[in-house]
N, C-alpha and C. Protein backbone atom coordinates (compact mmCIF):
# COMPACT_ATOMS: atom_id res chain seq x y z
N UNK A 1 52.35 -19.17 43.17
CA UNK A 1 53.67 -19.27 42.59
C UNK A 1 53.90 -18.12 41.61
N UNK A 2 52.77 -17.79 40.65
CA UNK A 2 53.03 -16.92 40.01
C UNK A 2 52.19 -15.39 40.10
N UNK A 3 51.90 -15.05 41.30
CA UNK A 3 51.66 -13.80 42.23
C UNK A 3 52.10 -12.37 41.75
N UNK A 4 51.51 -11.53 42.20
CA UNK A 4 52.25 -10.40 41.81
C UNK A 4 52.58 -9.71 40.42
N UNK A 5 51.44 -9.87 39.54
CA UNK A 5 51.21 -9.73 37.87
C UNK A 5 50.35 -9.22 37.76
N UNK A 6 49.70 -8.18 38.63
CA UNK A 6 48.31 -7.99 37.87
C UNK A 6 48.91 -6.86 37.22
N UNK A 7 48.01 -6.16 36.28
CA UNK A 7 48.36 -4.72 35.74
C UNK A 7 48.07 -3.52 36.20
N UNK A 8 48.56 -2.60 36.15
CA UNK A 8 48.63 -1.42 36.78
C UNK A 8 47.85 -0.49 35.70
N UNK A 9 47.00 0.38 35.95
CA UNK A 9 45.84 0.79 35.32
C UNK A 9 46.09 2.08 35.18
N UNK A 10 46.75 2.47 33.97
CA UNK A 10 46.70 4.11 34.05
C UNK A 10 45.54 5.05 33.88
N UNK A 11 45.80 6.08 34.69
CA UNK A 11 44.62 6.55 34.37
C UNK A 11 44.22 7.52 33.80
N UNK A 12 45.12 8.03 32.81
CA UNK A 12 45.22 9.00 31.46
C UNK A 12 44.65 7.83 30.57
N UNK A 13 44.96 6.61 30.41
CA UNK A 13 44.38 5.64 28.85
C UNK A 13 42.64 5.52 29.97
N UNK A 14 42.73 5.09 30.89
CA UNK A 14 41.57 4.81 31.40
C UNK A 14 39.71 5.64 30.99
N UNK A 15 40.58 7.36 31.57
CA UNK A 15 39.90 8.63 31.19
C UNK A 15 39.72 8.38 29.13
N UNK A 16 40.64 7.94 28.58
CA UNK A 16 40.05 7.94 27.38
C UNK A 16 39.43 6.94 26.96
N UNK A 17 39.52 6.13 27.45
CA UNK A 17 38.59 4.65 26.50
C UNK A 17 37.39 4.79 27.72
N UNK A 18 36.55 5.71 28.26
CA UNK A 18 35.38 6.20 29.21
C UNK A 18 35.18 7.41 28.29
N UNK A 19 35.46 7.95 27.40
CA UNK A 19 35.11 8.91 26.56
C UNK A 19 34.76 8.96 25.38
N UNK A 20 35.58 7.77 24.83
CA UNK A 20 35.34 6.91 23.69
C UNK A 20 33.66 6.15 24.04
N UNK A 21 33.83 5.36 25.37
CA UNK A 21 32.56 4.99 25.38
C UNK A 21 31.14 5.89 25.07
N UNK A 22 31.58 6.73 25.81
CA UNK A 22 30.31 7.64 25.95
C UNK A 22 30.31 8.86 25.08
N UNK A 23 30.75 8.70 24.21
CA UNK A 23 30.93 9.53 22.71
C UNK A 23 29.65 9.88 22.33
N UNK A 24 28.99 9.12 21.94
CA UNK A 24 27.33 9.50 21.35
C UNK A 24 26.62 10.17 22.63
N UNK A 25 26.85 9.95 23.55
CA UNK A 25 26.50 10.88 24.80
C UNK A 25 26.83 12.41 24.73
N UNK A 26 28.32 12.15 25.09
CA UNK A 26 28.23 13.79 24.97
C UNK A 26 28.47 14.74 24.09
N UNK A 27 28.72 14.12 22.80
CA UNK A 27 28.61 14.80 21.38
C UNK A 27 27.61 15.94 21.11
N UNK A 28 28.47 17.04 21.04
CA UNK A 28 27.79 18.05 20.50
C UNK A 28 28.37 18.71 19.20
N UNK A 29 26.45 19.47 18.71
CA UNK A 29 27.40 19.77 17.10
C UNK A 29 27.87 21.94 17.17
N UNK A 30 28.58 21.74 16.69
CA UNK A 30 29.52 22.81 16.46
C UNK A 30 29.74 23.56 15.45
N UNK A 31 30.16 24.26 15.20
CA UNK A 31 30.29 24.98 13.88
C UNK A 31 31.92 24.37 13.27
N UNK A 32 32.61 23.80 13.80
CA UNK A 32 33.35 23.14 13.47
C UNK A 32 33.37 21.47 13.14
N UNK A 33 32.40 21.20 13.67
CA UNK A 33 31.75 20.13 13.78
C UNK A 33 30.85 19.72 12.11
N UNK A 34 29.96 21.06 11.95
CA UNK A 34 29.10 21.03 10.85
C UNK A 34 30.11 21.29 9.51
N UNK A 35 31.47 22.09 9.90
CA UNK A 35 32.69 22.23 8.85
C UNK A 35 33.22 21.18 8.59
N UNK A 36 33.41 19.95 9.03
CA UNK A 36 33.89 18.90 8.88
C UNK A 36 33.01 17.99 8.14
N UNK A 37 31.81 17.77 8.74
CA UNK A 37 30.61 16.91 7.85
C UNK A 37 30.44 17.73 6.54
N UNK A 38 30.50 18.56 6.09
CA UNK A 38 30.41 19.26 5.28
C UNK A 38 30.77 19.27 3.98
N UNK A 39 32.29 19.49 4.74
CA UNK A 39 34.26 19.09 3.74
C UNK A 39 33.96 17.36 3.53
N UNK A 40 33.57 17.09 4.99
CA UNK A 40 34.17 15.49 4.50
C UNK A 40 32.91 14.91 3.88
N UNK A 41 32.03 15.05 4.37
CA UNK A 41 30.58 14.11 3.65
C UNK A 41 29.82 14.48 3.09
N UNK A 42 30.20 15.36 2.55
CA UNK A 42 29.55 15.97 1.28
C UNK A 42 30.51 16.43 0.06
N UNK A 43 30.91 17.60 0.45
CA UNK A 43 31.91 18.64 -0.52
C UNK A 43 33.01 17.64 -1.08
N UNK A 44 33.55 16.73 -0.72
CA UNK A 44 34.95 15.53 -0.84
C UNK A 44 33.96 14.50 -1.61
N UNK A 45 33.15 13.89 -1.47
CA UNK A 45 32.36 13.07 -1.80
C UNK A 45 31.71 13.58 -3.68
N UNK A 46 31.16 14.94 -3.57
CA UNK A 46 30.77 15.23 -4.96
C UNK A 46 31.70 15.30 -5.93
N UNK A 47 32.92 16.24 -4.96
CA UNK A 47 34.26 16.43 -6.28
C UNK A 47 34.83 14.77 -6.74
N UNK A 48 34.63 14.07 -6.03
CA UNK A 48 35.37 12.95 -6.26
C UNK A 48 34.41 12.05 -7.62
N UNK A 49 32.87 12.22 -7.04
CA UNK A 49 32.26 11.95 -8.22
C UNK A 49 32.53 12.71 -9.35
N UNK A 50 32.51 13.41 -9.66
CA UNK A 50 32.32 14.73 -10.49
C UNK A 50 33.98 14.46 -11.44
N UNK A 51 34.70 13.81 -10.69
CA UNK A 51 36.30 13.80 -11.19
C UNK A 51 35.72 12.54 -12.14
N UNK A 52 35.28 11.31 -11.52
CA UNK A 52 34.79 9.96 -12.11
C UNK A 52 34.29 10.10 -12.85
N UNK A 53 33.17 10.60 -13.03
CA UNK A 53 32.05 11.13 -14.05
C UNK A 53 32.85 12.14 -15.60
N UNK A 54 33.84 12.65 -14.95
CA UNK A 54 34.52 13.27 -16.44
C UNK A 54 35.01 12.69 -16.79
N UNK A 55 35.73 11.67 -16.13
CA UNK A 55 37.10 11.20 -17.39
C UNK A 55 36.49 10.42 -17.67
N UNK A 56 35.25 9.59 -17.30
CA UNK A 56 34.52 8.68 -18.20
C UNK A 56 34.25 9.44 -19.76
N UNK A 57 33.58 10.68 -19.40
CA UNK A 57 32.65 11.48 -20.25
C UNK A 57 33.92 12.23 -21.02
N UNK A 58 34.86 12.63 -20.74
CA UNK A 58 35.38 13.52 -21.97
C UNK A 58 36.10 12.72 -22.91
N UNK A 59 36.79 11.75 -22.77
CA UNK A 59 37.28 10.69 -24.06
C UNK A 59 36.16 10.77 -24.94
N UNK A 60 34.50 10.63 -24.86
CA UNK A 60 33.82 10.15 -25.49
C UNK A 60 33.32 11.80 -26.04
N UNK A 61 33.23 12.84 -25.53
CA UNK A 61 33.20 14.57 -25.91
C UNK A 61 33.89 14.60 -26.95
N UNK A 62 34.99 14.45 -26.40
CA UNK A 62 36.67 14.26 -27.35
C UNK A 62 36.18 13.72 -28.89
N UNK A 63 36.14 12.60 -28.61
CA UNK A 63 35.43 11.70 -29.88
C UNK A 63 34.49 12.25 -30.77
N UNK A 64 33.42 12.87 -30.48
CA UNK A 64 32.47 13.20 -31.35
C UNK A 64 33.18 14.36 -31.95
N UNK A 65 33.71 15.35 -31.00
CA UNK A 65 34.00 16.92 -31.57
C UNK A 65 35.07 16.39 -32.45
N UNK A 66 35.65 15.84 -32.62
CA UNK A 66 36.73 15.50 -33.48
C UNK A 66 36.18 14.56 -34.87
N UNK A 67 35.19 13.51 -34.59
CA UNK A 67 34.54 12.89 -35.58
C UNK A 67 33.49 13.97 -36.31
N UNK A 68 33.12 15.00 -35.28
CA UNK A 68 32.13 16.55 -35.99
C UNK A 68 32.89 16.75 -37.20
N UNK A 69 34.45 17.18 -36.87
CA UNK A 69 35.32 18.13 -37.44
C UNK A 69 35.89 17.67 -38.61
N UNK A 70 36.29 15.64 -38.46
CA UNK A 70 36.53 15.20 -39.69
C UNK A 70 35.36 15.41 -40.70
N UNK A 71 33.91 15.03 -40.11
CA UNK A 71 32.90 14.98 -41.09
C UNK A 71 32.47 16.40 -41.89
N UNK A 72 32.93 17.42 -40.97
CA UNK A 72 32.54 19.01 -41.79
C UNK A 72 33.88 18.94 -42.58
N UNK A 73 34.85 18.63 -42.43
CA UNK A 73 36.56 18.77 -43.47
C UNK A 73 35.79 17.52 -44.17
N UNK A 74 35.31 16.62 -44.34
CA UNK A 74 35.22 15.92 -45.69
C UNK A 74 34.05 16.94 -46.33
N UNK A 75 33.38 17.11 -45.58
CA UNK A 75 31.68 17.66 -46.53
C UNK A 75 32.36 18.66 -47.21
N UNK A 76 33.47 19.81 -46.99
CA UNK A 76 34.15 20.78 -47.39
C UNK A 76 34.82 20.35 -48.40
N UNK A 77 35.71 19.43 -48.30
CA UNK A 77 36.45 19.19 -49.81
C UNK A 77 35.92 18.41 -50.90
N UNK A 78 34.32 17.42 -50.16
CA UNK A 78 33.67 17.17 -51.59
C UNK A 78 32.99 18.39 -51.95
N UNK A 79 32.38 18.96 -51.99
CA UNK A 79 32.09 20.30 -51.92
C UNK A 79 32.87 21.37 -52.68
N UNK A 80 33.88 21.25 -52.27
CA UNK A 80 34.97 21.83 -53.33
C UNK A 80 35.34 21.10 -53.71
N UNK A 81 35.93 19.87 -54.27
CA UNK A 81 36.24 19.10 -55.38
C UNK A 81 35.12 19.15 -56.10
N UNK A 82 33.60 19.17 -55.99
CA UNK A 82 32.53 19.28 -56.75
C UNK A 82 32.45 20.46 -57.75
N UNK A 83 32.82 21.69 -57.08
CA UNK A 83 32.45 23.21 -57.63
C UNK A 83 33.78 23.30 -58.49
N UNK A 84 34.97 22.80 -58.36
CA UNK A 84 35.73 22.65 -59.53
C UNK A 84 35.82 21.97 -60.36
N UNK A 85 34.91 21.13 -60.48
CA UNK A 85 34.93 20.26 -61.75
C UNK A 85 33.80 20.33 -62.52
């Protein structure tokens, strides 16, 4: 009764999901190949740490060089409030 439904199989998607399969098969490495692992899994990977790792670290840089600078401007004006009196 309900006959005449099967699907029709293209064979441009066919050729790709048989290429997809056998990917680790015929994978070869390249110099474009080794440019990509490179950029992407390495070089992308450090800057991104390296971004994390500062803005943790310079608020707290920030902090000291500035707590340095109050503590040498006080040592300076007791220092000179001392030598004038």
């Amino acid at each position: 009764m309900g006959g005449g439904m099967e699907a029709n199989k293209n064979k441009f998607i066919e050729d790709w999901s048989s290429a997809r399969e056998n990917l680790e098969h015929n994978f070869r490495w390249t110099r474009r190949n080794l440019a990509l692992v490179g950029l992407f899994g390495i070089a992308l990977p450090v800057l991104v740490y390296k971004g994390i790792v500062r803005e943790f670290v310079f608020p707290f840089i920030s902090f000291l060089r500035l707590s340095a600078y109050l503590i040498f401007s006080l040592e300076t004006l007791i220092v000179y409030s001392f030598l004038r009196s």
